[in-house]
C-alpha atoms as a PDB file:
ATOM      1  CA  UNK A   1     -11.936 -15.524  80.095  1.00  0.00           C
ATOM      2  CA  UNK A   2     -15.361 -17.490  79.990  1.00  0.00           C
ATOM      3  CA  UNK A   3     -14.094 -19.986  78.147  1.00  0.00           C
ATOM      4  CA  UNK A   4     -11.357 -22.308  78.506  1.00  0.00           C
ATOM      5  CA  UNK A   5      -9.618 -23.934  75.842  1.00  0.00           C
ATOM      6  CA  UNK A   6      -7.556 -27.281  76.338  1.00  0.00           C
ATOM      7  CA  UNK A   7      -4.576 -28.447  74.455  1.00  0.00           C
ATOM      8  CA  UNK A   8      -2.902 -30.581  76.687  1.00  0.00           C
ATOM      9  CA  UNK A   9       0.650 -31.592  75.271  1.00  0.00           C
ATOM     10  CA  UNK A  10      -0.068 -35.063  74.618  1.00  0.00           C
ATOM     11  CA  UNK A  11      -1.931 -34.590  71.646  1.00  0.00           C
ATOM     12  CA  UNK A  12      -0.908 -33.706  68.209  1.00  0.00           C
ATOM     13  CA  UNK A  13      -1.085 -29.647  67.578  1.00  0.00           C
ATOM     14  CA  UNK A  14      -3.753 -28.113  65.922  1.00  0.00           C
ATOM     15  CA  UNK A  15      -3.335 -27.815  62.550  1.00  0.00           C
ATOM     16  CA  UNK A  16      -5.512 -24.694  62.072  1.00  0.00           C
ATOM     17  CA  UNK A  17      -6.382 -21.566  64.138  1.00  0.00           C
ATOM     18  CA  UNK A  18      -8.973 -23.577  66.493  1.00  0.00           C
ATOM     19  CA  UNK A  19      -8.795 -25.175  70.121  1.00  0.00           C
ATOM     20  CA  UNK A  20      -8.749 -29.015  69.961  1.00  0.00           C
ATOM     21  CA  UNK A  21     -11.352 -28.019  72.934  1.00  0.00           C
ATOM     22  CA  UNK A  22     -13.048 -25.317  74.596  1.00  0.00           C
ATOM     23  CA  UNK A  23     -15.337 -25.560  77.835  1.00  0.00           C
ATOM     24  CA  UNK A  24     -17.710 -23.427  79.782  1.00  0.00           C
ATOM     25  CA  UNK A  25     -18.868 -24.261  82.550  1.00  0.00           C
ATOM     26  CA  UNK A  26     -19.376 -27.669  83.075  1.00  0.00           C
ATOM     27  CA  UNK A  27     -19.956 -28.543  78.930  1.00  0.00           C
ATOM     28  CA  UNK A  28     -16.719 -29.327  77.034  1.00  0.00           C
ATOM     29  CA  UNK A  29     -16.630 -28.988  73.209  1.00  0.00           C
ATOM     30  CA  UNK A  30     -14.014 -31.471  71.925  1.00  0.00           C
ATOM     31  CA  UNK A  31     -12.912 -30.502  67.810  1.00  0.00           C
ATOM     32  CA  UNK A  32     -12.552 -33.066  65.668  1.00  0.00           C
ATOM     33  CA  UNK A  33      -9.556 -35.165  66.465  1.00  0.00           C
ATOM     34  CA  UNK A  34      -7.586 -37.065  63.925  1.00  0.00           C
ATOM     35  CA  UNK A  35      -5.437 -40.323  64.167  1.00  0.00           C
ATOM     36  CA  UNK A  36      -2.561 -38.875  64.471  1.00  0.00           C
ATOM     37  CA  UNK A  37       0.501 -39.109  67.149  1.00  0.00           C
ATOM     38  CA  UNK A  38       1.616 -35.949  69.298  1.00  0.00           C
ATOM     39  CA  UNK A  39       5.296 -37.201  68.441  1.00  0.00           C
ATOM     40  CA  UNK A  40       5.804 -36.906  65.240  1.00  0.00           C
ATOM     41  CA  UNK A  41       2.768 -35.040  63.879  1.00  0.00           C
ATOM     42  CA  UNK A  42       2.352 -38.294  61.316  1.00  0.00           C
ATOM     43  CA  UNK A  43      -1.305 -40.034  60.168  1.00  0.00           C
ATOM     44  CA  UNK A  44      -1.117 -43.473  61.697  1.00  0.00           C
ATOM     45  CA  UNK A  45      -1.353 -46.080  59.102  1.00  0.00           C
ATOM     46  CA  UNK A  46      -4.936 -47.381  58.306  1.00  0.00           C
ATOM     47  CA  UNK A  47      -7.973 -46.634  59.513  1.00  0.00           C
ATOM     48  CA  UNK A  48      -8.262 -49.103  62.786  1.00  0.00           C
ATOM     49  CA  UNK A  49      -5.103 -47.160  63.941  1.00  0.00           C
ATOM     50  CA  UNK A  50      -6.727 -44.264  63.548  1.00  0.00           C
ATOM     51  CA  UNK A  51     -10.186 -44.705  64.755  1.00  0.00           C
ATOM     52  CA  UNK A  52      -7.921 -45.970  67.747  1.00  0.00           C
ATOM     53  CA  UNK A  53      -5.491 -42.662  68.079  1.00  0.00           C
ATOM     54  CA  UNK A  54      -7.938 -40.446  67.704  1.00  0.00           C
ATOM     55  CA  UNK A  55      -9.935 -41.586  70.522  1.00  0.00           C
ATOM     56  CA  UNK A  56      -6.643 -41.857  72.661  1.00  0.00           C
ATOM     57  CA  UNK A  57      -5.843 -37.849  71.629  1.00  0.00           C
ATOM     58  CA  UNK A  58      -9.571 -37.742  72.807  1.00  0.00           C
ATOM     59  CA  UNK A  59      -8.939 -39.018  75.974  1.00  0.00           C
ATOM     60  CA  UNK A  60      -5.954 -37.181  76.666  1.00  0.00           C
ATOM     61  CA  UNK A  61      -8.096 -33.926  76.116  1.00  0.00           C
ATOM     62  CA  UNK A  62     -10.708 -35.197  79.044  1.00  0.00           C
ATOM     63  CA  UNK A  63      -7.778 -36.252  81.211  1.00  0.00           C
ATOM     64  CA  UNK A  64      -6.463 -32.897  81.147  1.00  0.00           C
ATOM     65  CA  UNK A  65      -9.590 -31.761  82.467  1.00  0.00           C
ATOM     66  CA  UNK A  66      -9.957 -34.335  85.176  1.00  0.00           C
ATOM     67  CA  UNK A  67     -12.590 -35.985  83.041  1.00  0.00           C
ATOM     68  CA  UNK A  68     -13.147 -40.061  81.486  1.00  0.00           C
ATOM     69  CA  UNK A  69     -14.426 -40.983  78.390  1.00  0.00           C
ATOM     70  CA  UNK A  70     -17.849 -41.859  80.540  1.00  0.00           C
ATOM     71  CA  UNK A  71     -18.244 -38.002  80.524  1.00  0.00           C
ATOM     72  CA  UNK A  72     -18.670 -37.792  76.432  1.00  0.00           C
ATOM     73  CA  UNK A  73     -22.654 -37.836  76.126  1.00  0.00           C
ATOM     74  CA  UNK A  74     -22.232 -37.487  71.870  1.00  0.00           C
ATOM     75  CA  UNK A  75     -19.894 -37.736  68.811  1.00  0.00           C
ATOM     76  CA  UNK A  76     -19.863 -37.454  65.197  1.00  0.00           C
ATOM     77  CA  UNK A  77     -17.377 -39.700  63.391  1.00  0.00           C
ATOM     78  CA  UNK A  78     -16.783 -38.751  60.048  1.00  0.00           C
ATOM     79  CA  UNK A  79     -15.191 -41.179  57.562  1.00  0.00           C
ATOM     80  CA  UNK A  80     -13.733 -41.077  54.213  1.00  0.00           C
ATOM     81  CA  UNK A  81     -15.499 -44.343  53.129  1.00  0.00           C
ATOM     82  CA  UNK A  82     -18.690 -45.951  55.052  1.00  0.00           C
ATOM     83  CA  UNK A  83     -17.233 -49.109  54.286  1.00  0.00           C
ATOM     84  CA  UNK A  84     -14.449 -48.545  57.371  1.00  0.00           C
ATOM     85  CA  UNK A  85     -18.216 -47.770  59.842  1.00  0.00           C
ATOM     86  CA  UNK A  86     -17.644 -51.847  61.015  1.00  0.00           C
ATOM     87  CA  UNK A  87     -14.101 -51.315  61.540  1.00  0.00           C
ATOM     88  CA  UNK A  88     -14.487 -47.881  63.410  1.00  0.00           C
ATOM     89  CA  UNK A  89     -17.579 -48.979  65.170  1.00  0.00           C
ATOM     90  CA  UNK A  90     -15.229 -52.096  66.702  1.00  0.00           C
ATOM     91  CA  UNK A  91     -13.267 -50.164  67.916  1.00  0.00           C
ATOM     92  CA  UNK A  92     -15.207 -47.163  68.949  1.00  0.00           C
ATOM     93  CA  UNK A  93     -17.486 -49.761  70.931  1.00  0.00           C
ATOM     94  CA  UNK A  94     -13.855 -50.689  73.458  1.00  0.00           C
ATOM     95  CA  UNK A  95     -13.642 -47.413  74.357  1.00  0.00           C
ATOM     96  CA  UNK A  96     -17.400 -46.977  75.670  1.00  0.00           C
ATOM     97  CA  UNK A  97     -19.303 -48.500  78.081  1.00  0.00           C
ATOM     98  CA  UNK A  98     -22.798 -48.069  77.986  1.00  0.00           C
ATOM     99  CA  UNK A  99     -25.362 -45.604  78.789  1.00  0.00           C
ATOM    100  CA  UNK A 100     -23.657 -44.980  74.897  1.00  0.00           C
ATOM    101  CA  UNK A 101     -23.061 -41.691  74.007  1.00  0.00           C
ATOM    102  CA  UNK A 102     -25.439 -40.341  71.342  1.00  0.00           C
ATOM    103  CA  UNK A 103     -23.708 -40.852  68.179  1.00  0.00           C
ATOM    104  CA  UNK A 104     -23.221 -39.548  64.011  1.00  0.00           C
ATOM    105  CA  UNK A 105     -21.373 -41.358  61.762  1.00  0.00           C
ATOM    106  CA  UNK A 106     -20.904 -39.332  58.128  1.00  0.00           C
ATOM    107  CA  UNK A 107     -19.449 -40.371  54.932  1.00  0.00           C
ATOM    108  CA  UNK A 108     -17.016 -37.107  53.941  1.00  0.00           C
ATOM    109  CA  UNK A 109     -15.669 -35.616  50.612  1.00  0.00           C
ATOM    110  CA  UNK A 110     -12.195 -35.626  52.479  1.00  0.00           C
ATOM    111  CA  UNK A 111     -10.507 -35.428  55.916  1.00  0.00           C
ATOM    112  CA  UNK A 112      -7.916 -32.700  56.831  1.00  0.00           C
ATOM    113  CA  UNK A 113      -4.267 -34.680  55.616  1.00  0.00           C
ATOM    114  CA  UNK A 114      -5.989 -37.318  54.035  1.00  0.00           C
ATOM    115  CA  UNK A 115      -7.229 -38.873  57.299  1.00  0.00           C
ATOM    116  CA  UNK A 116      -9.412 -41.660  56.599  1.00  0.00           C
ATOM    117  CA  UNK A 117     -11.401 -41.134  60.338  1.00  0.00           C
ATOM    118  CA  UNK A 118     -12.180 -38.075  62.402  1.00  0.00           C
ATOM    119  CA  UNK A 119     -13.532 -37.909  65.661  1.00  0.00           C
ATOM    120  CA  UNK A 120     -15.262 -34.954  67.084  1.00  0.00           C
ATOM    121  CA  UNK A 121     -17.210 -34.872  70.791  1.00  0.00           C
ATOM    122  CA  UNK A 122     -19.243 -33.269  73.714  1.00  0.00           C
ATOM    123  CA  UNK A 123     -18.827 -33.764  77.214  1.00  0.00           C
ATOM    124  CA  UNK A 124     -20.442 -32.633  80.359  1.00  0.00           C
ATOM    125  CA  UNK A 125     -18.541 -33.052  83.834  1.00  0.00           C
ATOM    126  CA  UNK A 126     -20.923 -34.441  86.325  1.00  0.00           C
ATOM    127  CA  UNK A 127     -18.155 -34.687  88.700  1.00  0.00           C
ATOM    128  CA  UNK A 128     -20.131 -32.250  91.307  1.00  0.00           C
ATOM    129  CA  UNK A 129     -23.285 -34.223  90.735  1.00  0.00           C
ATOM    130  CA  UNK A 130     -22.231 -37.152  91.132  1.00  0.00           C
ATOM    131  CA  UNK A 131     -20.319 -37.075  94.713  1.00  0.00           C
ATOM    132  CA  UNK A 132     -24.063 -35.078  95.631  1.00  0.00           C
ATOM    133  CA  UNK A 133     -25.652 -38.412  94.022  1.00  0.00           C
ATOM    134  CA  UNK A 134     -23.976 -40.915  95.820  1.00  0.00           C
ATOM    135  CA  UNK A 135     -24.356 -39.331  99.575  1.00  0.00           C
ATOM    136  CA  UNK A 136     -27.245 -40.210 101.650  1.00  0.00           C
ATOM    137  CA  UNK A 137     -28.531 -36.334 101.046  1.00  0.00           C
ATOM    138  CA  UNK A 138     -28.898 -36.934  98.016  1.00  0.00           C
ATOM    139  CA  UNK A 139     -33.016 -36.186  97.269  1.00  0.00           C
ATOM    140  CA  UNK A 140     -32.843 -35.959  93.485  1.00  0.00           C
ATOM    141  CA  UNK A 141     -35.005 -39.103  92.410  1.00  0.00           C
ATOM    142  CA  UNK A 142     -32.935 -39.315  89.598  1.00  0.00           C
ATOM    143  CA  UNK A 143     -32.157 -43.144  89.813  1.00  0.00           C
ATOM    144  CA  UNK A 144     -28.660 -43.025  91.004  1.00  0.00           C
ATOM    145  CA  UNK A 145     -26.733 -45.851  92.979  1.00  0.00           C
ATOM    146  CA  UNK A 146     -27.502 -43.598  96.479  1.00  0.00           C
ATOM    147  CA  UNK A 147     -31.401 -44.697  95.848  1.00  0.00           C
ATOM    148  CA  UNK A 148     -30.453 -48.400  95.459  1.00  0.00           C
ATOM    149  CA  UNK A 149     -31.241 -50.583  98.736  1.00  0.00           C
END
């Protein structure tokens, strides 16, 4: 199969007929993840939890992959009331360093079970281009560490 979905165990199931992510090649498409724990299938209670267990079932995804949260180059956050952005943005902002990834943040009718934060994302794995980027081959010009005196 071309693509590959991902669903490690750590995460909560899906709660529809989707794949909480797909990849081809080296692009990962990561669904929309809620704050909710694998254990018990259960919203966690407000929306700082949340903001903060749906990028952990996030980064449980890219681990299964071999991948980081450095790897995520955009995200849409949706929320059930623009007056949590602050809140989600503090604690979106400890799991990212920067370069940033490119980033949406939309006020929604609803969430899927009354979630008040969802969390959806794209990733590439530079993995390959990196270890080429940081020999002394390396002829890219594309700024890396290996062109640093």
């Amino acid at each position: 199969m071309i693509f590959e979905p991902t669903a490690p165990a750590t995460i909560p199931s899906a709660i529809g007929p989707y794949s909480p992510a797909l990849s081809i090649g080296d692009f990962m498409f990561i669904s929309g993840q809620l704050g909710m724990k694998a254990e018990s299938g259960t919203l966690c209670e407000g929306v700082e939890a949340q903001a903060r267990q749906a990028l952990e079932n996030m980064k449980e995804i890219l681990k299964a992959r071999g991948l980081e949260m450095r790897h995520v180059v955009k995200t849409t956050i949706f929320l059930a009331d623009m007056n949590d952005f602050n809140t989600v943005n503090a604690v979106y902002g400890s799991y990212f360093e920067a370069p940033y990834p490119a980033r949406s943040a939309i006020q929604v009718a609803a969430l899927p079970k009354g979630a008040l934060v969802e969390i959806e994302a794209f990733a590439v794995d530079t993995r390959a281009l990196e270890v080429i980027c940081n020999t002394q081959q390396c002829t890219c010009g594309c700024g890396c560490s290996c062109h640093e005196d």
